[in-house]
C-alpha atoms as a PDB file:
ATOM      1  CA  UNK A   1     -15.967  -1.832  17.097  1.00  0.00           C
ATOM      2  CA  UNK A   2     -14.048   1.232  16.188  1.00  0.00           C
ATOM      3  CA  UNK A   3     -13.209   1.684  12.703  1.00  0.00           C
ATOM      4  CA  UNK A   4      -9.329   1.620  11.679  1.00  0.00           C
ATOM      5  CA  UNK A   5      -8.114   5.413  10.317  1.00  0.00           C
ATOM      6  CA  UNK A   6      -5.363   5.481   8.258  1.00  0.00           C
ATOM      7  CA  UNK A   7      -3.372   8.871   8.327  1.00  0.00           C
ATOM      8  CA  UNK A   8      -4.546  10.620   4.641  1.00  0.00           C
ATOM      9  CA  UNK A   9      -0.522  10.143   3.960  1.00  0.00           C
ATOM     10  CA  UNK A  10      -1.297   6.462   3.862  1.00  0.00           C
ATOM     11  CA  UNK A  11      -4.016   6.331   1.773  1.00  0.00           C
ATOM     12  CA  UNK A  12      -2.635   8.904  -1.096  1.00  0.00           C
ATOM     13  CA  UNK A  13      -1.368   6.829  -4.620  1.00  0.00           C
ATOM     14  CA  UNK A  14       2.210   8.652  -4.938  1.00  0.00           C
ATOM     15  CA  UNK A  15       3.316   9.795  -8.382  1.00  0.00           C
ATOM     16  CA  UNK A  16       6.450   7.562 -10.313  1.00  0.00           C
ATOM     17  CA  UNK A  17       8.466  11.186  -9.776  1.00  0.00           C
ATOM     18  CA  UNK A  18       7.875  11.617  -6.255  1.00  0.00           C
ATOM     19  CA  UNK A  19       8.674   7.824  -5.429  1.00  0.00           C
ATOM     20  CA  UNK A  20      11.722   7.850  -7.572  1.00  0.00           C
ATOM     21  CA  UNK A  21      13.109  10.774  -5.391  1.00  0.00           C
ATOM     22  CA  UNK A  22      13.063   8.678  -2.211  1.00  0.00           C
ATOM     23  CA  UNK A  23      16.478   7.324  -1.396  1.00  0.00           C
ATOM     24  CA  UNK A  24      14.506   4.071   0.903  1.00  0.00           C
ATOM     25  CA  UNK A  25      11.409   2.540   0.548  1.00  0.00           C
ATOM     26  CA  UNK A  26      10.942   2.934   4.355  1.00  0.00           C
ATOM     27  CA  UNK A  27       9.889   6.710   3.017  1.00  0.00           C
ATOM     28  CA  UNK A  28       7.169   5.743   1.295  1.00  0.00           C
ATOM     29  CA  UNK A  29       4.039   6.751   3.994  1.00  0.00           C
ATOM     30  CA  UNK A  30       2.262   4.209   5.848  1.00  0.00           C
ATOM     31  CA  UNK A  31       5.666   1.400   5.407  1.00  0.00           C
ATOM     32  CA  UNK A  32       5.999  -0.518   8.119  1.00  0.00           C
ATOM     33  CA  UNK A  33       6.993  -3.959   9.047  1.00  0.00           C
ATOM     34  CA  UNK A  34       5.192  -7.068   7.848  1.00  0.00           C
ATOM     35  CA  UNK A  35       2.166  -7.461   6.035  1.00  0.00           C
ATOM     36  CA  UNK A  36       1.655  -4.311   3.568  1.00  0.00           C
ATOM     37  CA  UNK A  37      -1.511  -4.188   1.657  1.00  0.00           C
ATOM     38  CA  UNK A  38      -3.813  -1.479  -0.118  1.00  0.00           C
ATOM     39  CA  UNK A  39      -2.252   1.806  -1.245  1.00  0.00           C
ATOM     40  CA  UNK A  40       0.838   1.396   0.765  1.00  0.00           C
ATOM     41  CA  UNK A  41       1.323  -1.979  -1.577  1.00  0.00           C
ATOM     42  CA  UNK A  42       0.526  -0.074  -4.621  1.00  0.00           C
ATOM     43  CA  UNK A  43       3.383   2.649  -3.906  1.00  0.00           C
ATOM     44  CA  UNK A  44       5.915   0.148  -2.874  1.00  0.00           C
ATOM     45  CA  UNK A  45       5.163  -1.440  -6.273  1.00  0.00           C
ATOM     46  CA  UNK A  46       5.590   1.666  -8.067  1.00  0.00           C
ATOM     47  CA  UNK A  47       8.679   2.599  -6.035  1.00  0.00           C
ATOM     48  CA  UNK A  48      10.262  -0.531  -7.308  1.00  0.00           C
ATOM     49  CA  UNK A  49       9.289   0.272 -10.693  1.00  0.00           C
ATOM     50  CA  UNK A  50      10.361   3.402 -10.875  1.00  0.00           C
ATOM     51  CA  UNK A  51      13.856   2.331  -9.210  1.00  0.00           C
ATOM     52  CA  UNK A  52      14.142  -0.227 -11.916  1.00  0.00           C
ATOM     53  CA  UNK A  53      14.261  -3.333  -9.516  1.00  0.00           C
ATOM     54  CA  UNK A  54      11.554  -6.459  -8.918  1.00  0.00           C
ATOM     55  CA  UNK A  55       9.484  -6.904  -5.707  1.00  0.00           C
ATOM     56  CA  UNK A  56       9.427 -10.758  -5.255  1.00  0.00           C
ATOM     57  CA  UNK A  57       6.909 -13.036  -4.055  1.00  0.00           C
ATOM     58  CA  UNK A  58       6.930 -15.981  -2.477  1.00  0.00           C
ATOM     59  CA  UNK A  59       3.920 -18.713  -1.569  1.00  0.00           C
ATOM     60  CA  UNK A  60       4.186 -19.477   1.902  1.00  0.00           C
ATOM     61  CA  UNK A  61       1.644 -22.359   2.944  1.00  0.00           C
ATOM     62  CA  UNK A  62       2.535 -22.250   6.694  1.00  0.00           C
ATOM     63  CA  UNK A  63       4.918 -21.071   8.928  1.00  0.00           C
ATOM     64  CA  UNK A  64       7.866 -22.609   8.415  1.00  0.00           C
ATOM     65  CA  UNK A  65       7.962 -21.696   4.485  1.00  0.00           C
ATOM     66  CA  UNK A  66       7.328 -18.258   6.181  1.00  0.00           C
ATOM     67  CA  UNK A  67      10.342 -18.119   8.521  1.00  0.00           C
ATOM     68  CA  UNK A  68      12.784 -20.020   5.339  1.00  0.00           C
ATOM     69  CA  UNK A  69      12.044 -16.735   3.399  1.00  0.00           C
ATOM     70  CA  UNK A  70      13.134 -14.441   6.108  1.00  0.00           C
ATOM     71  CA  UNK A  71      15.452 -16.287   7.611  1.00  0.00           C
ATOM     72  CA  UNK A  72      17.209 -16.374   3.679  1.00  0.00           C
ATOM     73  CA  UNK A  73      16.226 -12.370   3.260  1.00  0.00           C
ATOM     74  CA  UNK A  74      18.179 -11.757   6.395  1.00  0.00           C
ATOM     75  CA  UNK A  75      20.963 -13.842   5.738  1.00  0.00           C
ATOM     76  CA  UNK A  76      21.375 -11.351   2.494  1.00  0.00           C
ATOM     77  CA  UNK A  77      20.794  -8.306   4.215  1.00  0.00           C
ATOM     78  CA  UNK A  78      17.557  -7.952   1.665  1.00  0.00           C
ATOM     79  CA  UNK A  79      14.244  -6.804   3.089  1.00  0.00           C
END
């Protein structure tokens, strides 16, 4: 199997200064869609910390807890 390569962009911790002066999360590099993990969840964290607003989480044991969540996020135009 080939090995998965993130871009270096990806993998880089951002500093609080540089991810306050991003007007959308979308900036931050490596965001995409779905399931975010490693560094990418570490500077969408910060991002939310450094614009002063809560990243929530939600336990969802199967599929249909899964679509209730983004089925509500949608209905409030929230990510």
């Amino acid at each position: 199997k080939k090995a998965r390569t993130d871009d270096a962009a990806s993998s880089t911790i951002l500093s609080q200064a540089a991810l306050g002066a991003m007007k959308s999360y979308w900036e931050i590099p490596g965001m995409k869609a779905g399931v975010v993990t490693g560094v990418v969840a570490w500077n969408l964290l910060q991002y939310c910390k450094a614009k002063g607003f809560a990243l929530p989480s939600f336990n969802c044991t199967g599929t249909s807890t899964c679509n209730a969540v983004m089925e509500a996020a949608a209905k409030i135009g929230m990510p």
